[in-house]
N, C-alpha and C. Protein backbone atom coordinates (compact mmCIF):
# COMPACT_ATOMS: atom_id res chain seq x y z
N UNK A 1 142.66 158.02 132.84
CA UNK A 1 141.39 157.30 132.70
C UNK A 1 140.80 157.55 131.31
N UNK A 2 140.41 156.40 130.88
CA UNK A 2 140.25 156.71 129.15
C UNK A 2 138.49 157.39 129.34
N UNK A 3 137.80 157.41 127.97
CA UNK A 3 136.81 157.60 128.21
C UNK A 3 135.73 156.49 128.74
N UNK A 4 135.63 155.10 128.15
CA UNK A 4 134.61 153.76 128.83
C UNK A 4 135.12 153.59 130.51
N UNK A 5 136.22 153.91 130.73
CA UNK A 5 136.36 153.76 132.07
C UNK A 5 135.71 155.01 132.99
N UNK A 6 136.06 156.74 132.40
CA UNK A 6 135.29 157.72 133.04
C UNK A 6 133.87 156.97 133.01
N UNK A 7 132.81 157.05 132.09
CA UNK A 7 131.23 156.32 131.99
C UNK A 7 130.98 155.70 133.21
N UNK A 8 132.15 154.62 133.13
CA UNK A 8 131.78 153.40 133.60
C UNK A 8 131.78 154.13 134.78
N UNK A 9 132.57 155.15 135.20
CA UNK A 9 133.00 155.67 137.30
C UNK A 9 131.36 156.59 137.10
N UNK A 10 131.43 157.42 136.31
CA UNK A 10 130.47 158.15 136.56
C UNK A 10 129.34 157.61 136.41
N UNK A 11 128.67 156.89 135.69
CA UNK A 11 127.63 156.38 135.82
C UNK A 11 127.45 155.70 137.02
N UNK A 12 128.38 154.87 137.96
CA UNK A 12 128.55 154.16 139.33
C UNK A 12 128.21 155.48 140.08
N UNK A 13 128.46 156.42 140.34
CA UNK A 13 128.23 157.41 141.24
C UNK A 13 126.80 157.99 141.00
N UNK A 14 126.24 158.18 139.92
CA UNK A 14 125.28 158.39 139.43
C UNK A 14 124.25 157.28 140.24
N UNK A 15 124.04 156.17 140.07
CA UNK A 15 123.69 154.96 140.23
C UNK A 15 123.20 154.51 141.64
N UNK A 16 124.46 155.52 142.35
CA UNK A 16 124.63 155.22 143.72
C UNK A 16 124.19 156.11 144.45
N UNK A 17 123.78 156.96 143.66
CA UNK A 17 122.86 158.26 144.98
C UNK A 17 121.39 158.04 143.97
N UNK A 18 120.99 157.54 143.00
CA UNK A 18 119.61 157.39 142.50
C UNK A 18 119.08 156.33 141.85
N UNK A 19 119.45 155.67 142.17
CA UNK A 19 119.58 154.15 141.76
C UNK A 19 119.96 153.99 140.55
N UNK A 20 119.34 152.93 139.53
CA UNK A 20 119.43 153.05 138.18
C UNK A 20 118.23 153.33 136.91
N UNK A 21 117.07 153.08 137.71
CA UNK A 21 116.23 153.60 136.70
C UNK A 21 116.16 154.99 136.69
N UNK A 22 116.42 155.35 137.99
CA UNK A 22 116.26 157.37 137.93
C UNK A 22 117.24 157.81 137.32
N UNK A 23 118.15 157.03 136.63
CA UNK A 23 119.21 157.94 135.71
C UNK A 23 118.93 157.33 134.46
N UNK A 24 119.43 158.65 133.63
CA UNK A 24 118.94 158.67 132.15
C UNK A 24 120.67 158.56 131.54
N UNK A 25 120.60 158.62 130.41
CA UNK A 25 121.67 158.41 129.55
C UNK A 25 122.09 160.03 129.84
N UNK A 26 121.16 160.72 129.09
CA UNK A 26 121.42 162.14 129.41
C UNK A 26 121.75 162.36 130.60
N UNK A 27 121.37 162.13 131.68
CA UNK A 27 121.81 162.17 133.01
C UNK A 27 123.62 162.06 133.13
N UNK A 28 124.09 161.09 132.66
CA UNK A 28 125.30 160.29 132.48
C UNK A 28 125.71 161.10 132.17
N UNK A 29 125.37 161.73 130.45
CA UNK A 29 126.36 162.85 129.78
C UNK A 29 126.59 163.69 129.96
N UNK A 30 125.57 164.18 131.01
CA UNK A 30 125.33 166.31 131.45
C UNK A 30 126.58 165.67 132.95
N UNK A 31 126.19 164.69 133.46
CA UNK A 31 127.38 164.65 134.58
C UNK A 31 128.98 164.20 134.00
N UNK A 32 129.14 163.81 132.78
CA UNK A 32 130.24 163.20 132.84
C UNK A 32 130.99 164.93 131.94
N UNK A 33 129.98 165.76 131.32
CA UNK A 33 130.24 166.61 130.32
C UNK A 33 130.53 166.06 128.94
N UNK A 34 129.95 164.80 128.99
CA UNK A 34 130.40 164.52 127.71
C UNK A 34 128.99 164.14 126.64
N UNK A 35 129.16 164.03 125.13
CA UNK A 35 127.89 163.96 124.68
C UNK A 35 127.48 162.52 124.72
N UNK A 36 126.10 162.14 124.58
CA UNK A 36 125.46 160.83 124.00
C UNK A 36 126.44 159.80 122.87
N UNK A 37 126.31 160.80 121.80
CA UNK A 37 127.08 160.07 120.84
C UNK A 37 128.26 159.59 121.22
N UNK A 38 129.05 159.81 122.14
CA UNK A 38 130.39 159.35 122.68
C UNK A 38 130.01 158.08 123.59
N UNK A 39 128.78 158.36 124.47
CA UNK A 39 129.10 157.31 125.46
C UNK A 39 128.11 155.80 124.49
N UNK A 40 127.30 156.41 123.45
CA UNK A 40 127.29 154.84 122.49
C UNK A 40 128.14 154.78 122.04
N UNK A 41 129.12 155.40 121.96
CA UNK A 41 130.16 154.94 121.17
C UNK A 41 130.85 153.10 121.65
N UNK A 42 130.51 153.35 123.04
CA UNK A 42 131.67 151.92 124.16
C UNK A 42 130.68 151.52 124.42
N UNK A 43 128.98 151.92 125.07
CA UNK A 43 128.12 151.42 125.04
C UNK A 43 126.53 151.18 124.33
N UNK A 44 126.21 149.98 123.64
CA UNK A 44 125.13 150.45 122.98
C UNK A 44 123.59 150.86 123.38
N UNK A 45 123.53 150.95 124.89
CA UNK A 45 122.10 151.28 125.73
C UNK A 45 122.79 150.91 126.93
N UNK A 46 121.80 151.82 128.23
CA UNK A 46 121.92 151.76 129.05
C UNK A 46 121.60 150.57 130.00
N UNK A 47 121.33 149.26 129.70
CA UNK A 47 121.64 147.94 129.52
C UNK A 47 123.20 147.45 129.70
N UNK A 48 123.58 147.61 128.50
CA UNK A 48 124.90 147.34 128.44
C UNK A 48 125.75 147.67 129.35
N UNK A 49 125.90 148.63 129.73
CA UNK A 49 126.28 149.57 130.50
C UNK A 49 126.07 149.12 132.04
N UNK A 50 125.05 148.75 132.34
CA UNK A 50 124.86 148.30 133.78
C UNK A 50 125.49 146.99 134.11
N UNK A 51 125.10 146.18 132.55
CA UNK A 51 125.70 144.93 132.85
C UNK A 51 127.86 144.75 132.51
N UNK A 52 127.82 145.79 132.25
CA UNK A 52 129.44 146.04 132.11
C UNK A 52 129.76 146.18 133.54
N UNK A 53 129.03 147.26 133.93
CA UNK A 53 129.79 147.76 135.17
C UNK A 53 129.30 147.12 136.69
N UNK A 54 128.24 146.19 136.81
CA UNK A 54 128.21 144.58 137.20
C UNK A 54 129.83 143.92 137.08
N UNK A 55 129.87 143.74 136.11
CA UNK A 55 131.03 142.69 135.93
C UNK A 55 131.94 143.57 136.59
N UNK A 56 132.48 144.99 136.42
CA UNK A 56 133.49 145.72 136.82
C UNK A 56 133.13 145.06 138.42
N UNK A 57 132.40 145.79 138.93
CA UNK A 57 132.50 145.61 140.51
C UNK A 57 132.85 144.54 140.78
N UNK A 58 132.08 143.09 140.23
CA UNK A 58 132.50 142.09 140.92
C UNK A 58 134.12 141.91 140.77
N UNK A 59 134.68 141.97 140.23
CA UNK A 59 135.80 141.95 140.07
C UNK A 59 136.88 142.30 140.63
N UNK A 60 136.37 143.43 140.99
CA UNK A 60 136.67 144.83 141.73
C UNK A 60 136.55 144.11 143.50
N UNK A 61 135.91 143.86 143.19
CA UNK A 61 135.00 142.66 145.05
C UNK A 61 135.95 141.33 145.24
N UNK A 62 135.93 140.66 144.12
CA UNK A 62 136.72 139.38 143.94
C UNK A 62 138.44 139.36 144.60
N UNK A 63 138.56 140.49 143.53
CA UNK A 63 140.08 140.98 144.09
C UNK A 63 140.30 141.63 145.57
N UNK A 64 139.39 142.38 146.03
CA UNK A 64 139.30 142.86 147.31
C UNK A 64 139.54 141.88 148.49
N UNK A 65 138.55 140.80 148.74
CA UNK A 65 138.49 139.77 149.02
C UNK A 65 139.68 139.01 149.40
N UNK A 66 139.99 138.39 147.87
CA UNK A 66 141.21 137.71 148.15
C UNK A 66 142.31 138.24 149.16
N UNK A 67 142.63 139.87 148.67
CA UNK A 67 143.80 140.17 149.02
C UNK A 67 143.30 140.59 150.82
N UNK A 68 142.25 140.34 151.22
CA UNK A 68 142.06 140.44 152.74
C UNK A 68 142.43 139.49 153.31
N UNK A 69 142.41 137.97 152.13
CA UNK A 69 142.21 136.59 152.99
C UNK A 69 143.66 135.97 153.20
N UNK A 70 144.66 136.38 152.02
CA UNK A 70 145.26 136.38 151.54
C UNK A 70 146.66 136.20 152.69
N UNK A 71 146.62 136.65 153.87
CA UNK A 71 147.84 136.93 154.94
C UNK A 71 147.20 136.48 156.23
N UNK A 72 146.13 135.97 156.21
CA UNK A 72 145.37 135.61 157.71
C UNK A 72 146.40 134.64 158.71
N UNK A 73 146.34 134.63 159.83
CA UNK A 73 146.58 133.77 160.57
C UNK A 73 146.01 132.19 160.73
N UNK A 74 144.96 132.76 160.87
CA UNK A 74 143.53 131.56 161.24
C UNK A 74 142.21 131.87 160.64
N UNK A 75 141.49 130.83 160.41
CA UNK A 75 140.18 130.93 159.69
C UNK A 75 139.09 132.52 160.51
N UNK A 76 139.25 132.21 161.57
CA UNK A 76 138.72 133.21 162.35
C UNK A 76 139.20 134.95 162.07
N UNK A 77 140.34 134.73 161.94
CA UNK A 77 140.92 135.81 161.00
C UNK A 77 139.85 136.21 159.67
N UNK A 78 140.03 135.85 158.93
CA UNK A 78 139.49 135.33 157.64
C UNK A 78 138.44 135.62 157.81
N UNK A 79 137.55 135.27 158.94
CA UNK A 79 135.74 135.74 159.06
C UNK A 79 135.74 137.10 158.90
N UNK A 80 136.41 137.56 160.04
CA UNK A 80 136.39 139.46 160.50
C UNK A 80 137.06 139.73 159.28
N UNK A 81 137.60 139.27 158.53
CA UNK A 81 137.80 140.10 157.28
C UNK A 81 136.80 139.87 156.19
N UNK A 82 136.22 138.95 156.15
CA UNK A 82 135.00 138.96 155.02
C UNK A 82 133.76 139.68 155.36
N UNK A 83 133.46 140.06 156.96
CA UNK A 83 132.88 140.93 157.32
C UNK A 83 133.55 142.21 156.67
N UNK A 84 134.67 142.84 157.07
CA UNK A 84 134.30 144.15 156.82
C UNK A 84 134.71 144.15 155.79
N UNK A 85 134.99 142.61 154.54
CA UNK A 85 134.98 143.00 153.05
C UNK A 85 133.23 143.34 152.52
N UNK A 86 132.51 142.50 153.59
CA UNK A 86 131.01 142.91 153.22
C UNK A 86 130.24 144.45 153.68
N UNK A 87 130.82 144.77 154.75
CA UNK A 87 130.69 145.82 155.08
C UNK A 87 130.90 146.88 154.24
N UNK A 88 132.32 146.56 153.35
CA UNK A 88 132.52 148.03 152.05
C UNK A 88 131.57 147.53 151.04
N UNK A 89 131.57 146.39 150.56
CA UNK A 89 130.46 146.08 149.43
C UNK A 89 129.18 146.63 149.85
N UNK A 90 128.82 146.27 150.94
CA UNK A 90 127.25 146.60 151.28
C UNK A 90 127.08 147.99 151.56
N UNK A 91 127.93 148.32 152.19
CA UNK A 91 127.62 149.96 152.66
C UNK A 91 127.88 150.97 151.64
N UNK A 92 128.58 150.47 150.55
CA UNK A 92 128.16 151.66 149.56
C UNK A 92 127.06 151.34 148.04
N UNK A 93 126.17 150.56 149.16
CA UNK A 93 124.37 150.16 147.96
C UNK A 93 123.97 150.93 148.53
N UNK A 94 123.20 151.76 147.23
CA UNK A 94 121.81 152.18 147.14
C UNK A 94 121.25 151.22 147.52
N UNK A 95 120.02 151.17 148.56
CA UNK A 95 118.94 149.70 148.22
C UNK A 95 118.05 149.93 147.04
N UNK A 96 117.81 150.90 146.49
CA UNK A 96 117.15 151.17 145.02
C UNK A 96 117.89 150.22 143.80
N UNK A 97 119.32 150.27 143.58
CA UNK A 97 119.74 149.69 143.11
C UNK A 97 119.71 148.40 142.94
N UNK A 98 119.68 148.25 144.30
CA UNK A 98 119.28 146.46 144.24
C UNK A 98 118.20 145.92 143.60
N UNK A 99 117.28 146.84 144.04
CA UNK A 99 115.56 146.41 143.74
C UNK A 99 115.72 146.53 142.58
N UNK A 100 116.60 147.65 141.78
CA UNK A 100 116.27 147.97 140.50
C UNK A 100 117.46 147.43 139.01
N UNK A 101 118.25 146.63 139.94
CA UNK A 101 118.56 145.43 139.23
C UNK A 101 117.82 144.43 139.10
N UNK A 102 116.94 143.91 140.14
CA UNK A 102 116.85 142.77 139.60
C UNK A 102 115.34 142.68 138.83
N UNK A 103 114.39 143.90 138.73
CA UNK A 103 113.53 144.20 138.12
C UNK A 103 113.83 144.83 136.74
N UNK A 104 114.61 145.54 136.67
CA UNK A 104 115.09 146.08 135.23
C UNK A 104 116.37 145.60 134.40
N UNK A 105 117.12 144.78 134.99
CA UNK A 105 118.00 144.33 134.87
C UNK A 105 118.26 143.06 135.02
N UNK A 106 117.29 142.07 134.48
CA UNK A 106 117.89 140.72 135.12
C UNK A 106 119.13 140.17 135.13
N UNK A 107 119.74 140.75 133.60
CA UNK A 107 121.14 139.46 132.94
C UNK A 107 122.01 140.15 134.25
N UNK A 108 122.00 141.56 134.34
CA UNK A 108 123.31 141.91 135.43
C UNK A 108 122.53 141.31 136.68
N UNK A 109 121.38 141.36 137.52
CA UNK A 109 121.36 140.48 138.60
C UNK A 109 122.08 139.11 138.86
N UNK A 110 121.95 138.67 137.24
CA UNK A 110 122.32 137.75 137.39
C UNK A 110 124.32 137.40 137.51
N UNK A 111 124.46 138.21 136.93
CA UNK A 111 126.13 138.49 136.91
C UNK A 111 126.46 138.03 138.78
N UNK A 112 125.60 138.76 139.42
CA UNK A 112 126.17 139.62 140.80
C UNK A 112 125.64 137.78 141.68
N UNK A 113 124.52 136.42 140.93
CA UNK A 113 124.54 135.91 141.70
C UNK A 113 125.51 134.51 141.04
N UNK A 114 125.61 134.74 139.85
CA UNK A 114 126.64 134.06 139.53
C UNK A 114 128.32 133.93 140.55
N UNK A 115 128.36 135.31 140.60
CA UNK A 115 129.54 135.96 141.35
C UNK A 115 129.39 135.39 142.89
N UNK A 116 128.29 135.17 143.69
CA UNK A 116 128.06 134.76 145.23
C UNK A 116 127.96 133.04 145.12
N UNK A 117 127.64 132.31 143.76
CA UNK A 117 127.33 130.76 144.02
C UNK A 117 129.07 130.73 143.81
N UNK A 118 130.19 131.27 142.82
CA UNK A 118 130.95 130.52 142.33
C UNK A 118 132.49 131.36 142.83
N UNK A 119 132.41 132.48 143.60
CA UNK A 119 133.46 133.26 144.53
C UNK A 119 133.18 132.66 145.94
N UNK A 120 132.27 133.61 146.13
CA UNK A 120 131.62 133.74 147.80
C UNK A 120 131.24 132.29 148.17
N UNK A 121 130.43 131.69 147.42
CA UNK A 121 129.89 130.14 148.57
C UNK A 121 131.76 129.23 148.29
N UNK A 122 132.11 128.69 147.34
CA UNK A 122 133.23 128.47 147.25
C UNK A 122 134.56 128.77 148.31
N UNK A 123 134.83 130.34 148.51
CA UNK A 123 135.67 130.55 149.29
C UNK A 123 135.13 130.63 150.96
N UNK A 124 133.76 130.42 151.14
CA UNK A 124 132.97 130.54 152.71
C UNK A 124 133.09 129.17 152.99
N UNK A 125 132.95 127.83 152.05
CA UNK A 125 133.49 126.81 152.24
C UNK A 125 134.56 126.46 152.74
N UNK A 126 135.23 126.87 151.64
CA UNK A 126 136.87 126.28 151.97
C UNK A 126 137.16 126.79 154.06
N UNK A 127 136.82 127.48 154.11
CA UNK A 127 137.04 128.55 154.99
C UNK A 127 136.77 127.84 155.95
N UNK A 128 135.42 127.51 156.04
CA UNK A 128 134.76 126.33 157.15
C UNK A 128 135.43 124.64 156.81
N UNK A 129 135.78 124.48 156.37
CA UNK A 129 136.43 123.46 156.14
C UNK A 129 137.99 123.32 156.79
N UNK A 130 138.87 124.81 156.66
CA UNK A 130 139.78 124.47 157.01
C UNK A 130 139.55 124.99 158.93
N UNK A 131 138.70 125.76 159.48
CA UNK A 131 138.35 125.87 160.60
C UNK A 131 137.56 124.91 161.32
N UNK A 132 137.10 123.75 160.90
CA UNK A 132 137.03 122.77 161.54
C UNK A 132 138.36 121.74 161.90
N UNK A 133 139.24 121.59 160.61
CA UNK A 133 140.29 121.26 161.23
C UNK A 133 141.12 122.16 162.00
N UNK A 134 140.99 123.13 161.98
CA UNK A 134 142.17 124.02 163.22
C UNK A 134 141.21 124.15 164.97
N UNK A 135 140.18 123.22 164.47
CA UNK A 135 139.32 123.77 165.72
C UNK A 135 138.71 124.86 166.43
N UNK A 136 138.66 125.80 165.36
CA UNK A 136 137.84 126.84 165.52
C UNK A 136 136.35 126.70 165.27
N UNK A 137 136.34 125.66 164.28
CA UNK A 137 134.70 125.47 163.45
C UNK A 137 134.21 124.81 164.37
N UNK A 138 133.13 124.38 164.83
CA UNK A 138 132.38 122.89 165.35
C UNK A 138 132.15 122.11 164.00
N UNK A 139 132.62 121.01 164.04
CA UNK A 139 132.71 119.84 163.15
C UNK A 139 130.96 118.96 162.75
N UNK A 140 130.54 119.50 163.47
CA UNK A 140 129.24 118.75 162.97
C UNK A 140 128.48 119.63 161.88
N UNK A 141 129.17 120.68 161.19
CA UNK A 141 128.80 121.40 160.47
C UNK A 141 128.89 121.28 159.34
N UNK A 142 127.99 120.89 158.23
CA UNK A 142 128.24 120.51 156.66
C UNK A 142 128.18 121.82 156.44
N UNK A 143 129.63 122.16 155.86
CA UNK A 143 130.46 123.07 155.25
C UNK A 143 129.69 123.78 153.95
N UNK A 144 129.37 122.90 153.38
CA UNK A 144 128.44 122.80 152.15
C UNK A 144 127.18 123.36 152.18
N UNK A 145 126.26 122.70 153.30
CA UNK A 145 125.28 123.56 153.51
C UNK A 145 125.13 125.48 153.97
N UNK A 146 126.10 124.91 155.07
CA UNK A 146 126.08 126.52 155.26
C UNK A 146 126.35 127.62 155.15
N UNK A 147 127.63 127.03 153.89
CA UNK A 147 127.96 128.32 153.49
C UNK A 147 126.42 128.63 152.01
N UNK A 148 126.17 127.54 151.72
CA UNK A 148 124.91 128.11 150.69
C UNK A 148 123.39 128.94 151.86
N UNK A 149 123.73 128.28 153.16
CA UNK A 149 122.94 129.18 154.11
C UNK A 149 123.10 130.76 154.26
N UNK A 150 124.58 130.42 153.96
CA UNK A 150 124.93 132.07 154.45
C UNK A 150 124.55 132.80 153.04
N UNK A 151 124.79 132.45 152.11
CA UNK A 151 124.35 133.24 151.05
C UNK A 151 122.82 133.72 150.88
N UNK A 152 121.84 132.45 151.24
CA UNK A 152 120.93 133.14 151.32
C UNK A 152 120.31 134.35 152.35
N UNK A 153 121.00 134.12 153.40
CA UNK A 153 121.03 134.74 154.62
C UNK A 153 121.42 136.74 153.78
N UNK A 154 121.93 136.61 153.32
CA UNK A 154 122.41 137.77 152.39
C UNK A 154 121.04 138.13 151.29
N UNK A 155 120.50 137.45 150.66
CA UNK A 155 119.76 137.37 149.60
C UNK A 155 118.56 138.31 150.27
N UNK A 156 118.24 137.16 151.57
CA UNK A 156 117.10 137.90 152.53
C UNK A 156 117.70 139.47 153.03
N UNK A 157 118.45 139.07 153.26
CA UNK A 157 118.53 141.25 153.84
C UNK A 157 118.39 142.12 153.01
N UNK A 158 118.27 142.04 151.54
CA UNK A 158 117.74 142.79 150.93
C UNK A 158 116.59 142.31 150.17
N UNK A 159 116.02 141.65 150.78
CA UNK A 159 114.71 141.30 150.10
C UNK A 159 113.23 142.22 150.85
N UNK A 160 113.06 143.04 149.93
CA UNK A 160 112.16 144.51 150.46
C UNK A 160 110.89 143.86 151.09
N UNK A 161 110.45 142.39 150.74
CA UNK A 161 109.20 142.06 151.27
C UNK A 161 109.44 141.54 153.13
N UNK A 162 110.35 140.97 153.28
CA UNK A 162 111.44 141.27 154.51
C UNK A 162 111.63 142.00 155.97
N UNK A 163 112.23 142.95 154.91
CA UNK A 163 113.22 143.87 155.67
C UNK A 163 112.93 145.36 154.60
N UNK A 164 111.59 145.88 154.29
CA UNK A 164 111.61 147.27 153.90
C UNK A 164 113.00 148.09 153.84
N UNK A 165 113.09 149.46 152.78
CA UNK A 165 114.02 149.69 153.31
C UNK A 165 113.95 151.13 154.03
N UNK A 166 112.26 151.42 153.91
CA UNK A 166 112.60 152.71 154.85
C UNK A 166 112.03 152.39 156.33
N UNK A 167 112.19 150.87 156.94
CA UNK A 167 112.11 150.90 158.18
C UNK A 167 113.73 150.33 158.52
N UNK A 168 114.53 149.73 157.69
CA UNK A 168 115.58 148.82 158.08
C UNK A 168 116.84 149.08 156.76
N UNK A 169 118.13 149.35 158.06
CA UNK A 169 119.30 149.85 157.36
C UNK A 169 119.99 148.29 157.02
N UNK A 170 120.34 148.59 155.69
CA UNK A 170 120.22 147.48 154.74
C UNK A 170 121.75 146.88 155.58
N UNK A 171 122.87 147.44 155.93
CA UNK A 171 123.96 147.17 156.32
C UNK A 171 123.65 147.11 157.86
N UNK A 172 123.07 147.18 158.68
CA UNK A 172 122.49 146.85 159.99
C UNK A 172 121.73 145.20 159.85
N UNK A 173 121.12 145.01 158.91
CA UNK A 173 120.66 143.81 158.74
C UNK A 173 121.82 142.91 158.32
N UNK A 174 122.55 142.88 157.54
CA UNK A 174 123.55 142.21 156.90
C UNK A 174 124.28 141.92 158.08
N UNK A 175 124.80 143.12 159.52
CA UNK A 175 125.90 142.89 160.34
C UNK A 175 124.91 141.94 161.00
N UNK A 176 123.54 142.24 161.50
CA UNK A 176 123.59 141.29 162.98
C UNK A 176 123.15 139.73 161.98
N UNK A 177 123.01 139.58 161.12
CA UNK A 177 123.05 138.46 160.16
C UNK A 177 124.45 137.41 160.51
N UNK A 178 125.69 138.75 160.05
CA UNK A 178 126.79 137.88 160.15
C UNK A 178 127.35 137.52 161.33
N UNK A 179 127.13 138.46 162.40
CA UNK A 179 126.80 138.05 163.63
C UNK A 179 126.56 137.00 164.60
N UNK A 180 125.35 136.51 164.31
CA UNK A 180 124.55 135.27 164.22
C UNK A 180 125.24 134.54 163.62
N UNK A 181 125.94 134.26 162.94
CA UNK A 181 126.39 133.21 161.57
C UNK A 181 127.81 133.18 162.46
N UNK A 182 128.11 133.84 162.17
CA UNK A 182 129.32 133.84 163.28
C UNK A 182 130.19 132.86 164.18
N UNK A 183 129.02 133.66 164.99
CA UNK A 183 129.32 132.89 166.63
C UNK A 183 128.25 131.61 166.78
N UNK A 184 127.25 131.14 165.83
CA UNK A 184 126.40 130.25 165.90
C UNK A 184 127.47 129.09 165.20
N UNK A 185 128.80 129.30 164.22
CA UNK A 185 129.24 127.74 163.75
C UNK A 185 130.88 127.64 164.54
N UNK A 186 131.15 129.09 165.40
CA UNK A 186 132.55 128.67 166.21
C UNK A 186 132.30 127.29 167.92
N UNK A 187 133.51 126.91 167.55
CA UNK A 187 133.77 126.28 168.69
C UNK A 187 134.03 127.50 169.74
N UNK A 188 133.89 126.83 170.95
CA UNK A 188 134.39 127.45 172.12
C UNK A 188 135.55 128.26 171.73
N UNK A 189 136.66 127.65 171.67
CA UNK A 189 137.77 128.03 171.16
C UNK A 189 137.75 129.33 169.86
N UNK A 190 136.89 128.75 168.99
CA UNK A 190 136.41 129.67 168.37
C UNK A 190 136.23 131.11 168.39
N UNK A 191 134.88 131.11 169.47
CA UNK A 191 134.30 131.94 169.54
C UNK A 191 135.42 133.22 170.44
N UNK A 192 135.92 132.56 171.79
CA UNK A 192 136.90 133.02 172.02
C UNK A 192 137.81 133.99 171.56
N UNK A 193 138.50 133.59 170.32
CA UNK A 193 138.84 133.92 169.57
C UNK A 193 138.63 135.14 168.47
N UNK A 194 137.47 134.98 167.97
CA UNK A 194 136.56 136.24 166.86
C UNK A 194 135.95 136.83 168.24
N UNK A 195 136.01 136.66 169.91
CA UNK A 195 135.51 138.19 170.47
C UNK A 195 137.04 138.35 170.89
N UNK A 196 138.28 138.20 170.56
CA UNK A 196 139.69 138.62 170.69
C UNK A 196 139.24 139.80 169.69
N UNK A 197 139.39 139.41 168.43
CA UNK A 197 139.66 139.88 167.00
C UNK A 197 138.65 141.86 166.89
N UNK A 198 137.95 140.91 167.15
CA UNK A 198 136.44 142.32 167.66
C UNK A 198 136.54 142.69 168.37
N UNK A 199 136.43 142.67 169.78
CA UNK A 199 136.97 143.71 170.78
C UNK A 199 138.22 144.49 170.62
N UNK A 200 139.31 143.72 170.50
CA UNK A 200 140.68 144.43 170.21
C UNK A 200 140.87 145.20 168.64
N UNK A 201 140.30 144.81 167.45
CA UNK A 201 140.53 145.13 166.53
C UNK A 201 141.97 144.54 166.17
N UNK A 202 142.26 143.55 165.98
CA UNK A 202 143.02 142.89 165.78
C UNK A 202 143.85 142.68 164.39
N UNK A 203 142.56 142.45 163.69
CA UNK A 203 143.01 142.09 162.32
C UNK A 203 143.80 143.22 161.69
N UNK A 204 144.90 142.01 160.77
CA UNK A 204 145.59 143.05 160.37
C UNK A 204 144.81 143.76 158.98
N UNK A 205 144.93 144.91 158.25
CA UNK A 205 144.53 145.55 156.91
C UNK A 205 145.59 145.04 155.98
C-alpha cells in the first residue's frame, strides 16, 4: 500500500468512528504516524481528501454491486442482493458523516448523489423492468418512477429532521424501507418468491 492509498484507509477509519469534521489533519498524521508535510504532499486540504475518498468508495460500491448482480437467477434474486449490498454500505456510516458531508462538504455530497441518480436509479430500473417481464414485478409499475422513489426513500432515512439519529438506527430505517419497497412492487409470484430467498437464505454470495 503506497502512501495516498494508506491516508486515504486511514483517514476512512478515522472518519468512521468521528465523523469528518471531528478529525483534524493532525488527527490523520498522529494516526497514520506519518507527518503533515507528507500527507499535502497527495493532498492539498482536507477537502480534497474527502472528496477523493468519496470517489474511492463509490467505486468501491459500484464494483461491489455489480459483482452481486452479476450471477443471479431472477430479478428477485437481484433484490436480496442489493439489500444486503445496502446493508454493507449503510452499516458501516457514521450518521455524523452523513450530516457532515453534506454541510461541510458539498462537492463530495455531491459525488455520492451523482453516484445514486446514474449507478443505483439506472441499475433499480433495469431490474424492475426485467421483473415485470419474468413476472415477478406487477406490471402496472412505471419502472422509472420508482426506482427514483426508491432513491428518495434512501435520501429520507437519513434525513436527521425525519428520523433523528439518537432515537433511530440509521440501518433499521433503511431495512424496513426496503422492506416495504419490496414486497409493495412483487407479484404474487413474486412475493412468494423473495419470502423463499429470506427465510431460507438462499442467495448465493
Amino acid at each position: 500500500m503506497d502512501h495516498r492509498e494508506r491516508i486515504l484507509s486511514g483517514s476512512l477509519e478515522l472518519f468512521m468512528q468521528a465523523g469528518i469534521k471531528g478529525v483534524t489533519m493532525d488527527d490523520i498524521a498522529r494516526h497514520l504516524g506519518m507527518s503533515k508535510k507528507t500527507i499535502y504532499q497527495f493532498f492539498a486540504d482536507k477537502n480534497e481528501l474527502v472528496i477523493e475518498l468519496v470517489k474511492l468508495r463509490m467505486r468501491e460500491d459500484e464494483d461491489m454491486m455489480q459483482d452481486l448482480l452479476k450471477n443471479s437467477e431472477n430479478v428477485i434474486e437481484q433484490l436480496v442482493k442489493m439489500m444486503r449490498c445496502q446493508e454493507e454500505v449503510v452499516g458501516r456510516m457514521n450518521p455524523m458523516l452523513i450530516h457532515d458531508l453534506q454541510k461541510y462538504h458539498p462537492e463530495g455530497w455531491k459525488q455520492i448523489q451523482n453516484f445514486k441518480s446514474a449507478v443505483f436509479v439506472d441499475t433499480l430500473e433495469q431490474i424492475l423492468k426485467e421483473g415485470i417481464e419474468q413476472g415477478y414485478i406487477r406490471p402496472e409499475i412505471d419502472a422509472k418512477i420508482i426506482s427514483r422513489m426508491r432513491m428518495a426513500q434512501v435520501d429520507a432515512g437519513f434525513n436527521q429532521n425525519i428520523f433523528p439519529h439518537h432515537e433511530f438506527n440509521a440501518w433499521v430505517v433503511q431495512q424496513q424501507f426496503l422492506e416495504h419497497f419490496n414486497y409493495g412492487i412483487c407479484t404474487l409470484a413474486g412475493y412468494k418468491l423473495l419470502h423463499q430467498y429470506q427465510s431460507a437464505n438462499k442467495v448465493k454470495s
